[in-house]
Protein backbone atom coordinates (compact mmCIF):
# COMPACT_ATOMS: atom_id res chain seq x y z
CA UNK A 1 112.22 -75.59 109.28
CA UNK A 2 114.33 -73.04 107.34
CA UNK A 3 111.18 -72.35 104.98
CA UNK A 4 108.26 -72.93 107.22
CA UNK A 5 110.27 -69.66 109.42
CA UNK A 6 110.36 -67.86 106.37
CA UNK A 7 106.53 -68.34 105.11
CA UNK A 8 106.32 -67.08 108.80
CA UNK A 9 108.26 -63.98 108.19
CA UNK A 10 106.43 -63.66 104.81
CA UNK A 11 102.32 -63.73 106.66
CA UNK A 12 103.99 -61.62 109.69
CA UNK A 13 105.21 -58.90 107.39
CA UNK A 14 101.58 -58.64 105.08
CA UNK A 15 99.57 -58.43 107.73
CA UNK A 16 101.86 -55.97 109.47
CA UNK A 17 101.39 -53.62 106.43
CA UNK A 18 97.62 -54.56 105.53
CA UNK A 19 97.05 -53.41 109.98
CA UNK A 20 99.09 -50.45 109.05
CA UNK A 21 97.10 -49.77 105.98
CA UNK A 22 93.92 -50.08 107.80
CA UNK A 23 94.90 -47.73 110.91
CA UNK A 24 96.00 -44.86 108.24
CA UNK A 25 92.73 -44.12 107.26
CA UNK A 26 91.11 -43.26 110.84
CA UNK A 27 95.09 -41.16 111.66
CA UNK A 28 95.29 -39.30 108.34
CA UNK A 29 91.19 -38.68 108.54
CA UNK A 30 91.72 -36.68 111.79
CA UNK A 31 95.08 -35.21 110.86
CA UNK A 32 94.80 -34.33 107.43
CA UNK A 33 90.91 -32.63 108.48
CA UNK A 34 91.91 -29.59 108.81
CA UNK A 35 94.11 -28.92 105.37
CA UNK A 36 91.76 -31.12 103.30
CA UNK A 37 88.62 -28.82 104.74
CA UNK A 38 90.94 -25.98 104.25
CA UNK A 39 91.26 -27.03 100.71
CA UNK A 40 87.76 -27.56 100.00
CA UNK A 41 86.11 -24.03 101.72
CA UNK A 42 88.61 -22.42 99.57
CA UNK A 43 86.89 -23.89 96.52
CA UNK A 44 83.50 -23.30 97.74
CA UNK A 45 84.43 -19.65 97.65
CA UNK A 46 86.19 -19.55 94.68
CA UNK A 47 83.27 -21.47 92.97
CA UNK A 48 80.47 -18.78 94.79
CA UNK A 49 82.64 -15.60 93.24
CA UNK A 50 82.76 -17.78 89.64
CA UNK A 51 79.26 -18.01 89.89
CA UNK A 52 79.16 -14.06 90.33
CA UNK A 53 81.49 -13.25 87.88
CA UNK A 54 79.38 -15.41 85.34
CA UNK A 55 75.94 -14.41 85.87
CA UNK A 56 77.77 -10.70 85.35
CA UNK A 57 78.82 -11.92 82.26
CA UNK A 58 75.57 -12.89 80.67
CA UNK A 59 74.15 -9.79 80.77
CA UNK A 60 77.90 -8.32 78.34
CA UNK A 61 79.11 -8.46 74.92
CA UNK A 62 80.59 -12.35 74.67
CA UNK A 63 83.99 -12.11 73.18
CA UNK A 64 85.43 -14.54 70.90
CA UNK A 65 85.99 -17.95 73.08
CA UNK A 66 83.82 -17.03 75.96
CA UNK A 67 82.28 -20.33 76.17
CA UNK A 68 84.97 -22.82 75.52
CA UNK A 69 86.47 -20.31 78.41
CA UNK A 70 83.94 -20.98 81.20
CA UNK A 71 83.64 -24.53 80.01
CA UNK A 72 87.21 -25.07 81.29
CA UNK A 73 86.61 -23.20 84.62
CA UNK A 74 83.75 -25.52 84.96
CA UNK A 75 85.74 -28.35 84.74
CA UNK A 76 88.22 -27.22 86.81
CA UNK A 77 85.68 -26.70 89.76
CA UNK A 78 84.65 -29.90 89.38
CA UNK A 79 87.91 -31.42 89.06
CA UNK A 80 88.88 -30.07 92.02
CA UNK A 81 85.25 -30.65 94.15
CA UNK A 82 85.74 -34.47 93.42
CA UNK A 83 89.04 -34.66 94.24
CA UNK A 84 88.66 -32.65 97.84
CA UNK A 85 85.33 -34.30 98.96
CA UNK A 86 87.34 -37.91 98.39
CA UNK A 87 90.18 -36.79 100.31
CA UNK A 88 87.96 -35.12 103.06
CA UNK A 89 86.44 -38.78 103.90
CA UNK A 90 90.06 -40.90 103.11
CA UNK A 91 89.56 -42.26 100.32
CA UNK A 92 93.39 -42.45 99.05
CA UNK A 93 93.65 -44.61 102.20
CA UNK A 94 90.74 -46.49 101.94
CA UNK A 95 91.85 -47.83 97.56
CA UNK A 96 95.07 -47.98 98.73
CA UNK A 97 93.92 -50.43 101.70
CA UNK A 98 91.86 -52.45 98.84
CA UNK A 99 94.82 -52.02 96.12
CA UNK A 100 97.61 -53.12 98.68
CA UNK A 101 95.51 -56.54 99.22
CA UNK A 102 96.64 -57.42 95.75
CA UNK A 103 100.05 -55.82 95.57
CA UNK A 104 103.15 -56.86 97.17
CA UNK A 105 104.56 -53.05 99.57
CA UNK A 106 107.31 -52.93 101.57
CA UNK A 107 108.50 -49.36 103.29
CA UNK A 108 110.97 -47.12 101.92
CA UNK A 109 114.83 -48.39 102.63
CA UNK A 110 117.45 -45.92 104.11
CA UNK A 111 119.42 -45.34 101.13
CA UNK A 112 115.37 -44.61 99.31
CA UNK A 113 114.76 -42.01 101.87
CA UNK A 114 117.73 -40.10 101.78
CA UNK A 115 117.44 -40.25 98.25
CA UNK A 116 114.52 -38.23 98.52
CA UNK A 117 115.30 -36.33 101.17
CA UNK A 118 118.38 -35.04 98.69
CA UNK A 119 116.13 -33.26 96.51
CA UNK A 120 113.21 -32.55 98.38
CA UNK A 121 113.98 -32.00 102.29
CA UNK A 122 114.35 -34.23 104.93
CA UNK A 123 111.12 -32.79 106.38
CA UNK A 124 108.81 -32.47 103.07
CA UNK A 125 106.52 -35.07 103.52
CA UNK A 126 105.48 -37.85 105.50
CA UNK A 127 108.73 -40.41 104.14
CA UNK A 128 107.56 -43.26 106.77
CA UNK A 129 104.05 -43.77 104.76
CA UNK A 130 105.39 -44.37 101.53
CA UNK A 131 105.22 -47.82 100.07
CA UNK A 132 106.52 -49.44 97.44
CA UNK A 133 104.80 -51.60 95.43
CA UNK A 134 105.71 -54.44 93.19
CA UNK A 135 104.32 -57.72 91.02
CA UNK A 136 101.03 -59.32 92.14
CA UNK A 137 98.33 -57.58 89.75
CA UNK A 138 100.62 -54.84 88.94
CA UNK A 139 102.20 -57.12 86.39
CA UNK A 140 99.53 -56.99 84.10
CA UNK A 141 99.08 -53.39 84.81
CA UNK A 142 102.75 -52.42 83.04
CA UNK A 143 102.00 -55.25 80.33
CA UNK A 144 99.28 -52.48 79.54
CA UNK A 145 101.18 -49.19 80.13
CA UNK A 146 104.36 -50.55 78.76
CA UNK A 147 106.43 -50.88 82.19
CA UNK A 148 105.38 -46.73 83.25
CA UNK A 149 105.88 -46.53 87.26
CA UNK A 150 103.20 -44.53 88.66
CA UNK A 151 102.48 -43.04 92.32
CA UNK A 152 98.71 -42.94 93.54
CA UNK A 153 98.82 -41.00 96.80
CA UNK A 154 101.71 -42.48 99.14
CA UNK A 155 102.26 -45.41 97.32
CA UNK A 156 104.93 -45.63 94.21
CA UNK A 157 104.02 -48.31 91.84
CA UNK A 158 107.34 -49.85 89.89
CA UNK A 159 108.11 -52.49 87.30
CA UNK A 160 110.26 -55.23 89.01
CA UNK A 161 113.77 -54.45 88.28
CA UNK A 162 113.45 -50.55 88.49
CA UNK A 163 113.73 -50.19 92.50
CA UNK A 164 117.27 -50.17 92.23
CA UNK A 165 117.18 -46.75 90.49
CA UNK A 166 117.27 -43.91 92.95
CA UNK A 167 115.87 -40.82 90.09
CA UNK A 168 113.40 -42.75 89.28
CA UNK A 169 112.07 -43.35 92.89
CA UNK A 170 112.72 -39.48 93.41
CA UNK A 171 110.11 -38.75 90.78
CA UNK A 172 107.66 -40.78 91.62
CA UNK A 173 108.06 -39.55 95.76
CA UNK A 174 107.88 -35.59 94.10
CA UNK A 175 104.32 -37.01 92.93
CA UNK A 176 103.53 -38.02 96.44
CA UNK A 177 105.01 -34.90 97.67
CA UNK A 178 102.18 -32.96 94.99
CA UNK A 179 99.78 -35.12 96.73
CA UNK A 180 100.43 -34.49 100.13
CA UNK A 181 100.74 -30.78 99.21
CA UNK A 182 97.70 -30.46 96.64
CA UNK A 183 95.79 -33.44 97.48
CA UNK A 184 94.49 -35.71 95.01
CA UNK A 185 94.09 -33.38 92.20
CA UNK A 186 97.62 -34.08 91.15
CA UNK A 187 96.48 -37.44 89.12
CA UNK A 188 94.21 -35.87 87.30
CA UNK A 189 96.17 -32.67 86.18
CA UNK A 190 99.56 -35.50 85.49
CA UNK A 191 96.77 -37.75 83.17
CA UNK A 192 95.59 -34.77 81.26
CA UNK A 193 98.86 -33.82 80.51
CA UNK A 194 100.00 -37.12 79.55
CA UNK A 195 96.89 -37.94 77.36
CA UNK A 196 97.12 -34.47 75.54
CA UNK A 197 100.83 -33.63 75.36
CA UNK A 198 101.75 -37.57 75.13
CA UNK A 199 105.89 -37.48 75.88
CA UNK A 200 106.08 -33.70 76.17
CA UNK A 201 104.97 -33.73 79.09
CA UNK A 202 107.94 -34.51 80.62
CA UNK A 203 110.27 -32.42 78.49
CA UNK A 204 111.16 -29.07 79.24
CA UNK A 205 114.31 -28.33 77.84
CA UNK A 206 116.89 -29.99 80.05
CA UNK A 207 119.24 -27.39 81.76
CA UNK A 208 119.15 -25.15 78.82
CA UNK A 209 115.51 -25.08 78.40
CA UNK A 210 115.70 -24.28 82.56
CA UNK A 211 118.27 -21.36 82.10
CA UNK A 212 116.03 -20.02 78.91
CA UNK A 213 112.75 -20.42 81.27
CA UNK A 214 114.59 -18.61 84.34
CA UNK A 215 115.64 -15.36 81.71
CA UNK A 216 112.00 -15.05 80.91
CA UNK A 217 110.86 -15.75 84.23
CA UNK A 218 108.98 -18.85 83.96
CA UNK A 219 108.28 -20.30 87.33
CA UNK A 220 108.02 -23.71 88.45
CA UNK A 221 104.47 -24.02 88.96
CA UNK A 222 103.53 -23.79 85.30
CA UNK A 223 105.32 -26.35 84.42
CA UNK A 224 103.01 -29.66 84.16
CA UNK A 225 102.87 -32.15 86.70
CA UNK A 226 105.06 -35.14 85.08
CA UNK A 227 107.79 -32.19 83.74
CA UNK A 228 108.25 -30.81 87.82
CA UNK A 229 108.79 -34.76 88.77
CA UNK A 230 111.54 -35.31 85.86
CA UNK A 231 113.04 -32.29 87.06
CA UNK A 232 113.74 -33.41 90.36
CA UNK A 233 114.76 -36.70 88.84
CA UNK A 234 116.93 -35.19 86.26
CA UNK A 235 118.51 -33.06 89.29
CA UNK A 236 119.07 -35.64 91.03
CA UNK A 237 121.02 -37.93 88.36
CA UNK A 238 123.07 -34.86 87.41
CA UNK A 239 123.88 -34.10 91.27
CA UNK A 240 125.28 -37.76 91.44
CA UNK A 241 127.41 -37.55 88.37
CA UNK A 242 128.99 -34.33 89.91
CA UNK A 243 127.90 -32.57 86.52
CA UNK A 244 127.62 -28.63 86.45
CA UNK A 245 124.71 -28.49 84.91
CA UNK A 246 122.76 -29.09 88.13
CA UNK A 247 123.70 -25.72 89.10
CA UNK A 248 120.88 -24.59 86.24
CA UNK A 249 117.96 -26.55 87.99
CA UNK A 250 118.77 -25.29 91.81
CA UNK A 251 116.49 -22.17 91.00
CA UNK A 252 113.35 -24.61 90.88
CA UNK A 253 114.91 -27.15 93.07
CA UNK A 254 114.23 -24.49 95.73
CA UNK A 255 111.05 -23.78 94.89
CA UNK A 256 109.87 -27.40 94.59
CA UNK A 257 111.57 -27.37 98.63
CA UNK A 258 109.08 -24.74 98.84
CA UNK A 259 106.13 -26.16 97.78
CA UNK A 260 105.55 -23.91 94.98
CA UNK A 261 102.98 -26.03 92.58
């Protein structure tokens, strides 16, 4: 009886979460509307004054780089256009509806949000529609990207074993927090840098690279994607161990609180 109550418990609790993952995509399509159109008429007008500023351009002098230059800006707009017109129709919650069918997500526990909520506010994003996910297919996935976590919208993605550290989990929810702030343009600007930095992409200097960067005025937004997560990890450690040289990262601590990507 003892096991046929818990394979009970087990079918309750996955297709609680696969109704909950199918009602977020109707909710966050009507709530989310407005900043995700926000998001994308912003880039419609940025791309129309581009287009302006090129055709100017064709009829000047071309200075050294002037191609590879527009090249980028190309692929930025488009970056950004493919990214905006998925989130405009849901589709983070849609693959993470599919995904989850596969993968193993329970809710973020107490001790997980407050975690968080540490580092980033206990009002900077939506904490209740983060998952966690772990084994099923995602075995195979860290077989291939030797054990890396990874977050893909609101859900984290972590080898088993890893839940039980908290800076981890805190970088992984500061991706979730780009995405909710950004939209889904995060994973592509954290895979570029990844793929063309490789490891340096996460290092910045630890709190003497942050004290050198705040003399000469470096802000937190140009910092890549994967090095403003390990900063809120690295905080977060160094908060916990009571060592001073947290005090160095508070500067972009606060502006992460901020929203400042």
């Amino acid at each position: 009886m003892v096991k046929i109550g818990l394979v009970l418990m087990l079918v309750t609790g996955w297709l609680a979460e696969r109704l909950r993952d199918a009602a977020a995509w109707p909710i966050n399509l009507v709530r989310d509307l407005p900043v995700r159109l926000g998001r994308l008429l912003r880039l419609l007008v940025y791309g129309v004054t581009g287009l302006g500023r090129l055709l100017a351009d064709l009829f000047q002098p071309k200075p050294a780089g002037w191609g590879r230059t527009w090249r980028g800006r190309v692929t930025f707009g488009l970056h950004h256009l493919g990214c905006y017109l998925f989130d405009l129709i849901g589709g983070p919650e849609l693959v993470q509806f599919v995904m989850h069918l596969a993968i193993p997500t329970t809710p973020l526990t107490v001790t997980e949000m407050h975690a968080a909520a540490t580092i980033l506010g206990p009002t900077a994003l939506r904490y209740g529609e983060i998952r966690v996910a772990e084994g099923g297919v995602l075995r195979f996935i860290f077989r291939a990207n030797k054990g890396r976590a990874f977050a893909l919208w609101h859900t984290v993605h972590l080898p088993e074993g890893s839940r039980s550290d908290l800076s981890l989990l805190v970088h992984e929810i500061t991706h979730i927090y780009q995405y909710e702030q950004l939209g889904s343009i995060y994973i592509g600007e954290a895979l570029h840098a990844q793929w063309t930095l490789g490891h340096e992409a996460y290092r910045y200097g630890g709190s003497q690279g942050l004290k050198q960067a705040q003399r000469e005025g470096k802000p937190y937004h140009k910092y890549t994607r994967e090095q403003q997560a390990q900063i809120a990890q690295d905080y977060y450690r160094l908060l916990n161990q009571n060592d001073q040289q947290a005090i160095a990262y508070e500067p972009y601590i606060q502006a992460l609180r901020k929203g400042e990507f």
